[in-house]
C-alpha atoms as a PDB file:
ATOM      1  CA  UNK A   1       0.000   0.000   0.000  1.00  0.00           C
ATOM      2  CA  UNK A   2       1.289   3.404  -1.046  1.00  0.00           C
ATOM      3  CA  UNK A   3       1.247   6.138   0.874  1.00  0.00           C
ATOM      4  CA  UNK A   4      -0.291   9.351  -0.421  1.00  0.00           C
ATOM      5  CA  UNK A   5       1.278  12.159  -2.134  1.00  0.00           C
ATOM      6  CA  UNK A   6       1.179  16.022  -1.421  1.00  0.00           C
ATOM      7  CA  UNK A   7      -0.773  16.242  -5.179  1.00  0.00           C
ATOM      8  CA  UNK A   8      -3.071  13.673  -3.349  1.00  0.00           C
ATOM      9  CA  UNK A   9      -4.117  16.070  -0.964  1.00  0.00           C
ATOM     10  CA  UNK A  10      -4.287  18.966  -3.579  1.00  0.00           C
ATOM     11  CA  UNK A  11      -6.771  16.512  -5.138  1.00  0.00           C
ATOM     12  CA  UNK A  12      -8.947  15.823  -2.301  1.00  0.00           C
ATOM     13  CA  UNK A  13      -9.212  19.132  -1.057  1.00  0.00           C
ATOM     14  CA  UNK A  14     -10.320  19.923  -4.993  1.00  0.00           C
ATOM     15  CA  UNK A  15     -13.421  16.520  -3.664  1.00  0.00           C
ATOM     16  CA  UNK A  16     -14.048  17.518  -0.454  1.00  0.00           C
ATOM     17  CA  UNK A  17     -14.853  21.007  -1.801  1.00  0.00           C
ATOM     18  CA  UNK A  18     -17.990  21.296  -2.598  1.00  0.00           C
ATOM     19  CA  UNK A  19     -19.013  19.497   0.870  1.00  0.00           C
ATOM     20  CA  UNK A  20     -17.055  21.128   3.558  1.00  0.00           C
ATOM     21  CA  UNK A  21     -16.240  24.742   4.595  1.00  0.00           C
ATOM     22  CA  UNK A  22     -12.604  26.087   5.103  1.00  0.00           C
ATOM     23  CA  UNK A  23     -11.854  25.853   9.100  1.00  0.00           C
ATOM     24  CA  UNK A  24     -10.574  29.102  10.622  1.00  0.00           C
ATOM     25  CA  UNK A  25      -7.231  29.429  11.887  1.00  0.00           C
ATOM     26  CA  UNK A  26      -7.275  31.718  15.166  1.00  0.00           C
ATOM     27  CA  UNK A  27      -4.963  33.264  18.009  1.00  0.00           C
ATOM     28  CA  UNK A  28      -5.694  33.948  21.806  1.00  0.00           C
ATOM     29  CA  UNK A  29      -3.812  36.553  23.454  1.00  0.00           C
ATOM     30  CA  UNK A  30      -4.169  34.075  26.932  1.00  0.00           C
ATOM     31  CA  UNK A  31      -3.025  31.078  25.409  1.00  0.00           C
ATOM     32  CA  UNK A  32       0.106  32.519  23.687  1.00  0.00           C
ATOM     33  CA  UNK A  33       0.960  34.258  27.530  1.00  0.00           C
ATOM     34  CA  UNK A  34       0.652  30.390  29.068  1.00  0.00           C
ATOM     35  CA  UNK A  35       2.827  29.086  26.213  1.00  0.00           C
ATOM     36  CA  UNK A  36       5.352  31.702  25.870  1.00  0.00           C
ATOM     37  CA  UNK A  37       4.739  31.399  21.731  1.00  0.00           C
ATOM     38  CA  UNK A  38       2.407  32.427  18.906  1.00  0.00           C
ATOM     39  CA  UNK A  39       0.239  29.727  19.034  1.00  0.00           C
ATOM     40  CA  UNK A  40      -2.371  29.226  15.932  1.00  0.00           C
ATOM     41  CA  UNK A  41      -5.430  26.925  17.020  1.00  0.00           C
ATOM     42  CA  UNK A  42      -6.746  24.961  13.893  1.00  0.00           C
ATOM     43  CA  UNK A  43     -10.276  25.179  15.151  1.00  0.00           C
ATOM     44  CA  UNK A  44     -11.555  21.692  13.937  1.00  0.00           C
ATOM     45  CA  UNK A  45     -14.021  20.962  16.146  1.00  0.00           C
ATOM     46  CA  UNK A  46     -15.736  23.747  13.655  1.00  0.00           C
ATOM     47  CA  UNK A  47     -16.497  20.904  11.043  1.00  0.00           C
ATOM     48  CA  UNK A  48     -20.142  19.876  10.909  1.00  0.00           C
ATOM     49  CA  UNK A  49     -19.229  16.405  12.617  1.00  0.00           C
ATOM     50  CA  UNK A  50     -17.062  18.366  15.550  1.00  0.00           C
ATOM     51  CA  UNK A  51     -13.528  16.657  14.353  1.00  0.00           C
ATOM     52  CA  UNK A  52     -11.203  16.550  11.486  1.00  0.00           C
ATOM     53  CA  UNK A  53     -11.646  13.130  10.282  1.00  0.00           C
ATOM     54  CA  UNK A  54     -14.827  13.906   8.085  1.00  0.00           C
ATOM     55  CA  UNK A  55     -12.024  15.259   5.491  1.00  0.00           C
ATOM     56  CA  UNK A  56     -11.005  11.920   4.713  1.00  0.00           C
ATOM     57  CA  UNK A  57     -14.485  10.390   5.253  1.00  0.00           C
ATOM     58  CA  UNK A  58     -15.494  12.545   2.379  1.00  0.00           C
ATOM     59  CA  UNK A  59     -12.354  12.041   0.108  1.00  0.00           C
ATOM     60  CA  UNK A  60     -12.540   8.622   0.551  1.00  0.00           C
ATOM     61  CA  UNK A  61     -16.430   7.951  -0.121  1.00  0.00           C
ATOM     62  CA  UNK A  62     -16.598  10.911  -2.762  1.00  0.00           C
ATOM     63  CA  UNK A  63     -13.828   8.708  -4.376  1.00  0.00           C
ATOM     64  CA  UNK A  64     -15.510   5.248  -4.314  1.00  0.00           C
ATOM     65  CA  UNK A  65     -16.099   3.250  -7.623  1.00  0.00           C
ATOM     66  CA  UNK A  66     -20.335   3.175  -7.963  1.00  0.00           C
ATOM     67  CA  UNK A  67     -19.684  -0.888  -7.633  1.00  0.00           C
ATOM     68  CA  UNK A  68     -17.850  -0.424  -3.363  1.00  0.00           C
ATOM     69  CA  UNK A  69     -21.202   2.304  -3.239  1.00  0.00           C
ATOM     70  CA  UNK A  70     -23.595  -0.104  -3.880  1.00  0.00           C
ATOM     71  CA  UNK A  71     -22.145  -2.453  -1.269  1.00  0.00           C
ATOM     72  CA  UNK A  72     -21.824  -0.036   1.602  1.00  0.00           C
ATOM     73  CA  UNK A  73     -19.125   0.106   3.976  1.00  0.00           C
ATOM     74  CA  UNK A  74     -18.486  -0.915   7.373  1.00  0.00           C
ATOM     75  CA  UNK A  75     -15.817   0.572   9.655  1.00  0.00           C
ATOM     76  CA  UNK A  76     -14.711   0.306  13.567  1.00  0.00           C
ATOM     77  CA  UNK A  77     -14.567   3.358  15.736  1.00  0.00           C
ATOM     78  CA  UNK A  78     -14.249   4.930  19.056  1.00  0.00           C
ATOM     79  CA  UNK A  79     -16.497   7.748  18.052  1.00  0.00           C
ATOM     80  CA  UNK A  80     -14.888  10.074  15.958  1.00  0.00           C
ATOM     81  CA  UNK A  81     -13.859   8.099  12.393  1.00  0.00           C
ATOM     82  CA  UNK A  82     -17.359   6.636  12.682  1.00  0.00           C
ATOM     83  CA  UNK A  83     -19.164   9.710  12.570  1.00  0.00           C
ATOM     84  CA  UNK A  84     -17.391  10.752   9.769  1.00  0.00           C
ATOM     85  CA  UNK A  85     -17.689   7.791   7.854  1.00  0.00           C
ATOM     86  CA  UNK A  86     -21.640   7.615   8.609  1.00  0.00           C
ATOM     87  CA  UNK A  87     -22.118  11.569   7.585  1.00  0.00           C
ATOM     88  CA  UNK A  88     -19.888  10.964   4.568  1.00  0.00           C
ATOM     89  CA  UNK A  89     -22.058   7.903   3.665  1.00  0.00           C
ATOM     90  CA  UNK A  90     -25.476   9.596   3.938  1.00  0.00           C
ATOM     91  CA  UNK A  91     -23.722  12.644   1.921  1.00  0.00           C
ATOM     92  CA  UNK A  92     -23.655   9.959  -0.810  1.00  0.00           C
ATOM     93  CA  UNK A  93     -26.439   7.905  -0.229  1.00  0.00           C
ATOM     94  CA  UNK A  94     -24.094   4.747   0.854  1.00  0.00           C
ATOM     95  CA  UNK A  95     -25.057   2.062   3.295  1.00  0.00           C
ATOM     96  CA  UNK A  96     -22.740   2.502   6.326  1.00  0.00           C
ATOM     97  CA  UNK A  97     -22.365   0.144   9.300  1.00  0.00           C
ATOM     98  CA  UNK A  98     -20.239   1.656  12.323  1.00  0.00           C
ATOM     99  CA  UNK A  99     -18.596  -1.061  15.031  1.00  0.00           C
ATOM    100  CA  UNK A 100     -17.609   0.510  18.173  1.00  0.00           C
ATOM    101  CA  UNK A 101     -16.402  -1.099  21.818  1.00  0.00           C
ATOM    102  CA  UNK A 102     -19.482  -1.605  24.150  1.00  0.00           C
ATOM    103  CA  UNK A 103     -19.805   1.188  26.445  1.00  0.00           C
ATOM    104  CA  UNK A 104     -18.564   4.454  23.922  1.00  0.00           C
ATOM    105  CA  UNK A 105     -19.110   7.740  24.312  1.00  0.00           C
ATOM    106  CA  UNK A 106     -23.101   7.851  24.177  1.00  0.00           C
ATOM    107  CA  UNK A 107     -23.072  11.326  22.725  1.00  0.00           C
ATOM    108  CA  UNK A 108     -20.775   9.780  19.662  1.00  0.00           C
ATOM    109  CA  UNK A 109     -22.783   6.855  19.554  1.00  0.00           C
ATOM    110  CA  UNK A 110     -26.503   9.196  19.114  1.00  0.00           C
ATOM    111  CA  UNK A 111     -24.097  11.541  16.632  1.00  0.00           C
ATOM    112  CA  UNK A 112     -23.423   8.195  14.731  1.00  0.00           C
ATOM    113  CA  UNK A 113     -27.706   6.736  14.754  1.00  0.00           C
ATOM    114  CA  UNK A 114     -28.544  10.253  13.827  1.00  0.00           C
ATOM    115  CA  UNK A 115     -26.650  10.869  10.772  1.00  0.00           C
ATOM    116  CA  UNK A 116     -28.240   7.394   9.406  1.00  0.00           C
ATOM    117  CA  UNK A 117     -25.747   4.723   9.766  1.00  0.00           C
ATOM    118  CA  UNK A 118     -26.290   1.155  11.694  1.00  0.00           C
ATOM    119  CA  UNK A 119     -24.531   0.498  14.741  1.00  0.00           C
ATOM    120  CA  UNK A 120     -22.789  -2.573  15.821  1.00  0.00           C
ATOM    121  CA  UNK A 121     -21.126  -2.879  19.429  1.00  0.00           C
ATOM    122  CA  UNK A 122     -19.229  -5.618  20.257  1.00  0.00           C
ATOM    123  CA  UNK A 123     -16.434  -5.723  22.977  1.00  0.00           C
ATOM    124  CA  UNK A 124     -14.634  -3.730  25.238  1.00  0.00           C
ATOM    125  CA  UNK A 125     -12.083  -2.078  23.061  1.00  0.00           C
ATOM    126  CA  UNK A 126     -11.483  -0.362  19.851  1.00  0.00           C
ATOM    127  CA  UNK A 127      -9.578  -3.738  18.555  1.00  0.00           C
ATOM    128  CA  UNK A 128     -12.713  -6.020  19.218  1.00  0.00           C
ATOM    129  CA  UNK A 129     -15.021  -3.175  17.265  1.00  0.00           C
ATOM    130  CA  UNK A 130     -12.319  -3.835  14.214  1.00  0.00           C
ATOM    131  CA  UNK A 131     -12.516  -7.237  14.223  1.00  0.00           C
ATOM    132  CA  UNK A 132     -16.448  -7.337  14.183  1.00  0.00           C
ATOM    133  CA  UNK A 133     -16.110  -4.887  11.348  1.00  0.00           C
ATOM    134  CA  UNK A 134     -13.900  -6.965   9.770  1.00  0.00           C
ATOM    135  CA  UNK A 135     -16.334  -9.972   9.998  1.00  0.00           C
ATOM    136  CA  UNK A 136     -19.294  -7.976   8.727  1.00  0.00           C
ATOM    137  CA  UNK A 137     -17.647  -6.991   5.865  1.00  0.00           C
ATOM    138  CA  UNK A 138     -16.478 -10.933   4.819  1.00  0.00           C
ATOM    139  CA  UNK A 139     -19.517 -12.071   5.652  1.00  0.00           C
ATOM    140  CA  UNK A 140     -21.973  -8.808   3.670  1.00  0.00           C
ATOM    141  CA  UNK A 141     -19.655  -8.312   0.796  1.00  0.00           C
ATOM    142  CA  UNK A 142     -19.116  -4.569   2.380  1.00  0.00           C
ATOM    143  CA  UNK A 143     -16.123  -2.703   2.145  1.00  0.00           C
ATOM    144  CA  UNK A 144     -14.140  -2.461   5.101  1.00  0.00           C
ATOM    145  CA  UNK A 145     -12.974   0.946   5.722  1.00  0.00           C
ATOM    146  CA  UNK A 146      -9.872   0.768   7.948  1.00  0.00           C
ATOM    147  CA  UNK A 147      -9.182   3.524  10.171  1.00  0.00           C
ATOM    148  CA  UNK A 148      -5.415   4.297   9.448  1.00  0.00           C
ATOM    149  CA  UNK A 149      -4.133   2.180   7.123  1.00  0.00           C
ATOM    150  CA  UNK A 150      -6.432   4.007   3.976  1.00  0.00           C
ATOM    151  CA  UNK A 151      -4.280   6.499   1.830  1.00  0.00           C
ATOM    152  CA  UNK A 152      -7.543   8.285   0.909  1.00  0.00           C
ATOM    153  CA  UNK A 153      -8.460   9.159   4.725  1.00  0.00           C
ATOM    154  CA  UNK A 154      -5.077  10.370   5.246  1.00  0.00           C
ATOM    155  CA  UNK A 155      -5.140  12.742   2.096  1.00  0.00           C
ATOM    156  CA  UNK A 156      -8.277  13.910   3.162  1.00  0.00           C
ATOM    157  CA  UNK A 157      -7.549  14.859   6.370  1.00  0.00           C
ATOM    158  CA  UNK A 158      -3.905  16.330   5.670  1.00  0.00           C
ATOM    159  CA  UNK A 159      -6.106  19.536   3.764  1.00  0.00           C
ATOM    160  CA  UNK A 160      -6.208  21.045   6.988  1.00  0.00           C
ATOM    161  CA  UNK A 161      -2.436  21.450   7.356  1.00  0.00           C
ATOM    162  CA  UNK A 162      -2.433  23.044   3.565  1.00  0.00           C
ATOM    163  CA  UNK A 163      -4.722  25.768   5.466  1.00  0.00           C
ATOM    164  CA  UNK A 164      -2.914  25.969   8.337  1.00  0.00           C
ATOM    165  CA  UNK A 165       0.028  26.846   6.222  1.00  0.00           C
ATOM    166  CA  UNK A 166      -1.645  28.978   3.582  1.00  0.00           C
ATOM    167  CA  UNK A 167      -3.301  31.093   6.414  1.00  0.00           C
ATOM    168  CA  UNK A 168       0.325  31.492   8.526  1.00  0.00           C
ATOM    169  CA  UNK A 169       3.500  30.544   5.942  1.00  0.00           C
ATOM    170  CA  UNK A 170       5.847  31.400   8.949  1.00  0.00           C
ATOM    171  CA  UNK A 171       4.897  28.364  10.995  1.00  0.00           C
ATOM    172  CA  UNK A 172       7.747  26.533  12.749  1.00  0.00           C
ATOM    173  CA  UNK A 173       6.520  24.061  14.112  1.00  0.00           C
ATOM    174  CA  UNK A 174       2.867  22.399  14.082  1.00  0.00           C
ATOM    175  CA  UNK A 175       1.979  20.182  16.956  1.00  0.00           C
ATOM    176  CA  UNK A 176      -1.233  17.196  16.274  1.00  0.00           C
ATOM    177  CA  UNK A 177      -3.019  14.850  18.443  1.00  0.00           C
ATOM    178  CA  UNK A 178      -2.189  10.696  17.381  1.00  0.00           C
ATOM    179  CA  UNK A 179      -4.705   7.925  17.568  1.00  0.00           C
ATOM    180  CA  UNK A 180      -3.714   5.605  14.711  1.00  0.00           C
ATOM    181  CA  UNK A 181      -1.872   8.683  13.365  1.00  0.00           C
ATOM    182  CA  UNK A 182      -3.890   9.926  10.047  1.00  0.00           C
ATOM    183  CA  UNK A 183      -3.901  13.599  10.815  1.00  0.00           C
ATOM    184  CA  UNK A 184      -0.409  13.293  12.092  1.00  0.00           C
ATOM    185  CA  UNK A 185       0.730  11.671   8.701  1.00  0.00           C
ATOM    186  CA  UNK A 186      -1.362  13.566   6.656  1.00  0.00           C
ATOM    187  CA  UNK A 187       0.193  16.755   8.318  1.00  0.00           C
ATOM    188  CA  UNK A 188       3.420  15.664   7.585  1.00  0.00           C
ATOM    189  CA  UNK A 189       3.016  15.213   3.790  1.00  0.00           C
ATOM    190  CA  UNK A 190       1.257  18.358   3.298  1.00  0.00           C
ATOM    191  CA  UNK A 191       4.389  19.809   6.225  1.00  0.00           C
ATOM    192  CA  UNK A 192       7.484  18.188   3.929  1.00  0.00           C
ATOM    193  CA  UNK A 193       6.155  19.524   1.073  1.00  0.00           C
ATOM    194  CA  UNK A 194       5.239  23.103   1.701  1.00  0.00           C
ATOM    195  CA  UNK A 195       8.521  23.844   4.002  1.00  0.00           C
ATOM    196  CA  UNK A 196      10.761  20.846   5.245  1.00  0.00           C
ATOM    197  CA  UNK A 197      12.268  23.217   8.274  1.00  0.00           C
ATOM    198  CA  UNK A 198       8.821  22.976   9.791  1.00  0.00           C
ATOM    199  CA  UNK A 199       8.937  20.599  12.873  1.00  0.00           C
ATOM    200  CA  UNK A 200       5.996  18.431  13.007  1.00  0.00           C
ATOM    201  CA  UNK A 201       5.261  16.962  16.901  1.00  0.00           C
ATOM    202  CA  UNK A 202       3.268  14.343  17.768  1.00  0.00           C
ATOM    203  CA  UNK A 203       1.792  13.080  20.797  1.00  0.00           C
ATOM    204  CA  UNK A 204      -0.014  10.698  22.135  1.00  0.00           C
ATOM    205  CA  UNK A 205      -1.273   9.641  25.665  1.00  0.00           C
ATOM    206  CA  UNK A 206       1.178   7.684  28.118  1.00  0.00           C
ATOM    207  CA  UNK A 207      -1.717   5.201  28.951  1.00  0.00           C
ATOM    208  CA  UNK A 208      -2.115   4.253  25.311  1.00  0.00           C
ATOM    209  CA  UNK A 209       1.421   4.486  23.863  1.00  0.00           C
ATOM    210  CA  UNK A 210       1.733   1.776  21.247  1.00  0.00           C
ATOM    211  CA  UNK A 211       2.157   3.945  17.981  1.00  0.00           C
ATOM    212  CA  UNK A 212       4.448   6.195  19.962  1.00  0.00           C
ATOM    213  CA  UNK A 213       6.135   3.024  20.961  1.00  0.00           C
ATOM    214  CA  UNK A 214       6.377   1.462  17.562  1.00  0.00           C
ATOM    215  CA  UNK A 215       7.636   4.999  15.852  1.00  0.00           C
ATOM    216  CA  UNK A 216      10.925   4.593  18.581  1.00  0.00           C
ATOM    217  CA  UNK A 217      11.083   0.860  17.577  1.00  0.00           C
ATOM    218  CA  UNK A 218      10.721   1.154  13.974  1.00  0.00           C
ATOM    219  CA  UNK A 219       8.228  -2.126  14.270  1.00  0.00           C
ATOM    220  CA  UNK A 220       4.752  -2.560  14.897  1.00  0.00           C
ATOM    221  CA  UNK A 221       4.384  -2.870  18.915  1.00  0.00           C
ATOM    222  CA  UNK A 222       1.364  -3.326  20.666  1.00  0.00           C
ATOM    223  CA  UNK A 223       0.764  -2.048  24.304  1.00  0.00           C
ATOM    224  CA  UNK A 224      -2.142  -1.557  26.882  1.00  0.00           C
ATOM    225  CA  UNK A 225      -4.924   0.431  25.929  1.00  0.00           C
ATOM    226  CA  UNK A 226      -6.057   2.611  29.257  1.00  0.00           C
ATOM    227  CA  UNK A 227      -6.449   6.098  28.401  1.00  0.00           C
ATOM    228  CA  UNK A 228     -10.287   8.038  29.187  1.00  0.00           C
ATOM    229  CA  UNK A 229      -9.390   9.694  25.882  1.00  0.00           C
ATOM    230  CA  UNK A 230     -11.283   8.111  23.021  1.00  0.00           C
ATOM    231  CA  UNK A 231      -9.597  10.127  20.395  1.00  0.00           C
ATOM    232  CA  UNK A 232      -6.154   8.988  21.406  1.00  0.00           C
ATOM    233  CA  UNK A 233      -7.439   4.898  22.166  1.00  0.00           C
ATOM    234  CA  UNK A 234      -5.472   2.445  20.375  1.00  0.00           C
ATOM    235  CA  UNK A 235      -3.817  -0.866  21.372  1.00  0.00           C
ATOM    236  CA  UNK A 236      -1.457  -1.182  18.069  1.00  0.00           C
ATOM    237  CA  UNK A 237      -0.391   0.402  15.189  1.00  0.00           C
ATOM    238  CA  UNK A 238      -1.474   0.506  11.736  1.00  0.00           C
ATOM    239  CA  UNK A 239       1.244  -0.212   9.118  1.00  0.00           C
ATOM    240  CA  UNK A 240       0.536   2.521   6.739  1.00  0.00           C
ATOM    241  CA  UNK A 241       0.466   5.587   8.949  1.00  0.00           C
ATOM    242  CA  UNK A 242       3.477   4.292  11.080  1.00  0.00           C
ATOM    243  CA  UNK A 243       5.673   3.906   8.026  1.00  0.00           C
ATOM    244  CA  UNK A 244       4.848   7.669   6.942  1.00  0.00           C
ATOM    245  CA  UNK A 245       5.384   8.790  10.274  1.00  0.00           C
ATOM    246  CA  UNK A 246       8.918   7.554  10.868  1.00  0.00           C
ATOM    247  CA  UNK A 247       9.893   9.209   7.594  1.00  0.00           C
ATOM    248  CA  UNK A 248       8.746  12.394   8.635  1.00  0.00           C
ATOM    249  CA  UNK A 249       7.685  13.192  12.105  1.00  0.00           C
ATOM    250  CA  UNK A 250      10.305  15.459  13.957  1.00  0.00           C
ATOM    251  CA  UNK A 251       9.405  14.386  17.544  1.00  0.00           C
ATOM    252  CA  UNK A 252       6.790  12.315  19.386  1.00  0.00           C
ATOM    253  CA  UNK A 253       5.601  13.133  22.936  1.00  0.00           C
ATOM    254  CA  UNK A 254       3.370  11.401  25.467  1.00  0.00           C
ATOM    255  CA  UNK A 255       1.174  13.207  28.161  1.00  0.00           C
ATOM    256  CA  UNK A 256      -0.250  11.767  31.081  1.00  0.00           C
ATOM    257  CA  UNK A 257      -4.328  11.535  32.084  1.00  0.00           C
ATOM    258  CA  UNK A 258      -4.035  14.453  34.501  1.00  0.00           C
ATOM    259  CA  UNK A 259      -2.281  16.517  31.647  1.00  0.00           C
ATOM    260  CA  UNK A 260      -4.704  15.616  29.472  1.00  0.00           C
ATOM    261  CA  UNK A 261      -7.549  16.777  31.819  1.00  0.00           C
ATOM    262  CA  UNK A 262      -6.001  20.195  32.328  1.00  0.00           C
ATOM    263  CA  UNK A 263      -5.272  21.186  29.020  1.00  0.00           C
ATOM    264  CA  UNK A 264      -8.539  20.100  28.441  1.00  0.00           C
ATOM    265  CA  UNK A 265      -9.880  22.735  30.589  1.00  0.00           C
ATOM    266  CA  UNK A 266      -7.504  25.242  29.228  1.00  0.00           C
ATOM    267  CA  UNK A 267      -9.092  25.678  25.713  1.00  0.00           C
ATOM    268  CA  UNK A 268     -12.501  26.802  27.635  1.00  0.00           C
ATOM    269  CA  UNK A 269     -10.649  28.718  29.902  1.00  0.00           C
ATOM    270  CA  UNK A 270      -7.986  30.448  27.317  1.00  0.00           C
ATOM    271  CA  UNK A 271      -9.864  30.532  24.270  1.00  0.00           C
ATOM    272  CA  UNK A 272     -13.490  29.909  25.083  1.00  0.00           C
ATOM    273  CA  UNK A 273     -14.025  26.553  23.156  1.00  0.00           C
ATOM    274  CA  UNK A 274     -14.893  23.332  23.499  1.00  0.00           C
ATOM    275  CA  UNK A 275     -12.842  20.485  22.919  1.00  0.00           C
ATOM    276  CA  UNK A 276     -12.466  17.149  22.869  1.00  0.00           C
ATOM    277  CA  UNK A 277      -9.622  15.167  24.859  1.00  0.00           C
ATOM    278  CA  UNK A 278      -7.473  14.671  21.802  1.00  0.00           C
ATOM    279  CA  UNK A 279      -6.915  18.234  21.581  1.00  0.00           C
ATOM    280  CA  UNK A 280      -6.120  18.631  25.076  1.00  0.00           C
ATOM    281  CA  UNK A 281      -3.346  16.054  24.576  1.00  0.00           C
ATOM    282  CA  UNK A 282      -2.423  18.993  21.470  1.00  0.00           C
ATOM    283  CA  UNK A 283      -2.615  21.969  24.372  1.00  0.00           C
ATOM    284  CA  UNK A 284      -0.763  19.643  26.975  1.00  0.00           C
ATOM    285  CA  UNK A 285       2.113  18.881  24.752  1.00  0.00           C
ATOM    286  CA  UNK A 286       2.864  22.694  23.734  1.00  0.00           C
ATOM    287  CA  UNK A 287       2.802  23.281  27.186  1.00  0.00           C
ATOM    288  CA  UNK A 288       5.015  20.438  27.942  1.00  0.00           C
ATOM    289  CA  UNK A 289       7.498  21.788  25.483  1.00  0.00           C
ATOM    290  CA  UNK A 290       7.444  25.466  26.239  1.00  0.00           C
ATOM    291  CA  UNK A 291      10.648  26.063  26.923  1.00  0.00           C
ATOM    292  CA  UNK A 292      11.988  24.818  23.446  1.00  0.00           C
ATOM    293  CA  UNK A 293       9.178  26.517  21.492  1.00  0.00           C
ATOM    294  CA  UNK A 294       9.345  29.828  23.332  1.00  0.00           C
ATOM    295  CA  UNK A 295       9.155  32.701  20.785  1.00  0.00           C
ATOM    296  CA  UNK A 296       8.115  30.390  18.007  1.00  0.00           C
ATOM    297  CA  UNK A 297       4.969  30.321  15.774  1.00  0.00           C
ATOM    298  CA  UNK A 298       3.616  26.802  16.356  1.00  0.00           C
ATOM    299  CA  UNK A 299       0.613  25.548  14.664  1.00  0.00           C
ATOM    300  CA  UNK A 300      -1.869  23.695  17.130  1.00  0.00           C
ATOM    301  CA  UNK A 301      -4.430  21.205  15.859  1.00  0.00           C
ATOM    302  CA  UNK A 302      -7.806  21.452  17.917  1.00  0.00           C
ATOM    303  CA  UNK A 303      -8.672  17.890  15.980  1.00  0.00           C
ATOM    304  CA  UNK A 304     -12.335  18.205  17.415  1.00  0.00           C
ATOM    305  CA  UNK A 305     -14.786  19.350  20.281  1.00  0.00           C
ATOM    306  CA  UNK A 306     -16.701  15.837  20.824  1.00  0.00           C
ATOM    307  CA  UNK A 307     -16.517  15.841  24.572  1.00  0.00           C
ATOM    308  CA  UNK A 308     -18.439  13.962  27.014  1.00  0.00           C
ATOM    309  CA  UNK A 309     -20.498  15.373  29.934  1.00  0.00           C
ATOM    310  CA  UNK A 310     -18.584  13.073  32.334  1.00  0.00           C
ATOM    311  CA  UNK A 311     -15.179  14.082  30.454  1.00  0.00           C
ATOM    312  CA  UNK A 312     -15.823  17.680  30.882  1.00  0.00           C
ATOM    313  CA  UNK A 313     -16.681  17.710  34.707  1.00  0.00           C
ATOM    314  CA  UNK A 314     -13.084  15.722  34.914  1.00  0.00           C
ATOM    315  CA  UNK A 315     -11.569  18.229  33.173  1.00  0.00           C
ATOM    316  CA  UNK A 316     -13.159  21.275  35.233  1.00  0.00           C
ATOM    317  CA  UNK A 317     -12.251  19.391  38.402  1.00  0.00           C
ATOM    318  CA  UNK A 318      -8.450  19.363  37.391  1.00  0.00           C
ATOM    319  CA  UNK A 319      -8.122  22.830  37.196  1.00  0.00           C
ATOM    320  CA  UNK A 320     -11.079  23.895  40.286  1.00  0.00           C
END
């Protein structure tokens, strides 16, 4: 499997067009004071699902021969990807099935029902949802719409760094949330191509390391899955998006829960938005690396505002 190009992206952000509006790219006088930089906030959590992902849920599906249309597609999720496959798929009129882990965010899970698609839970983690897809699809004739490890979702969703970097050129460094690592990767296509200095950071959370893990290794690891953060949930990594990430990611950083919780709160209490734990592992990490970023213009990826309730009282707690 190939990984994509930068005229990949330049192509889907020609598809996803007509279908999504530009996301604004915006700067808070109290978060650059707590960061000691010029921080830009890709406001994500702006798109019409709450996260980045639909980009590559509507590259990919806008993409689709009539024939892979016809037989729908079923994917595994924690939330997020499956929201943006099931509003992609009613965009088109596709049939779209969405596995997720028993017990996931019930707010995701109604966001999921009410754009049209069926939902199938099955386990306790996001690997048990992927193997039920994975069944559904042998045993349906569906297309199985990996997470990661699909050069179209990664294309789609690296449009967002060709703002970011249209909007502010001078960016030094540009700092994204990791799951399974498809904004990461896509960001660092769209990053290499448009100005190799720029540093592209990673990070990930410490209770969920195993792409982190597997970048330092240079092989696929796998590794206990026991972060809150359903954004940043994996157990293992995917082959495609690791192998694009230890070409060109600069650095890769873990945070722990209670950082994640903070930062969390920090975005409502700095910049007056919501967002979703994934991009408080984003605001945790700049603030983790302030020292080495101080003066800088960094680029940070709000990847969505699909919070939880329960998540957000944690999150208010840490900083009360």
């Amino acid at each position: 499997m190939q990984p994509p190009t930068y005229a990949d992206i330049l192509a889907a952000r020609e598809r996803i067009a007509p279908h999504l509006a530009r996301t604004p790219l915006y700067r808070y006088p109290a978060l650059d004071e707590l960061l000691g930089c010029a921080a830009f906030v890709k406001h994500e959590n702006y798109q019409p699902v709450g996260v980045f992902k639909v980009r590559g849920g509507v590259n990919l599906i806008a993409g689709m021969a009539n024939d892979e249309r016809r037989r729908g597609v079923v994917t595994a999720s924690t939330g997020n990807h499956g929201q943006s496959i099931a509003w992609s798929a009613r965009r088109f009129g596709v049939r779209a099935v969405i596995c997720l882990p028993e017990g996931a965010n019930p707010g995701k899970v109604a966001a999921i029902r009410g754009f049209g698609a069926e939902i199938a839970e099955r386990g306790a983690k996001f690997d048990d949802a992927v193997a039920n897809a994975q069944a559904l699809a042998a045993r349906e004739g569906m297309r199985f719409v990996h997470s990661a490890n699909e050069p179209a979702l990664i294309a789609g969703v690296g449009t967002y760094a060709v703002e970011m970097l249209e909007d502010e050129p001078g960016l030094e460094a540009i700092i994204v949330p990791v799951g399974l690592g498809s904004g990461a990767s896509g960001t660092c296509i769209a990053a290499r191509h448009l100005n190799p200095r720029i540093r592209v950071i990673a990070v990930q959370a410490a209770a969920a390391p195993a792409v982190h893990d597997s970048w330092a290794s240079g092989r696929i690891e796998t590794r206990p899955n026991e972060t809150f953060a359903e954004g940043l949930s994996t157990g293992r990594a995917a082959e495609l998006t690791l192998a694009i990430l230890r070409e060109h990611l600069s650095d890769f950083q873990l945070v722990a829960e209670d950082e994640i919780h903070r930062a969390t709160a920090w975005w409502i209490e700095r910049c007056h938005t919501l967002a979703e734990s994934a991009a408080g592992a984003t605001l945790a990490c700049a603030h983790r690396l302030r020292g080495e970023l101080a003066g800088r213009k960094v680029g940070l990826v709000l990847s969505g505002g699909n919070t939880s309730i329960a998540h957000l009282r944690q999150a208010l707690d840490s900083i009360a």
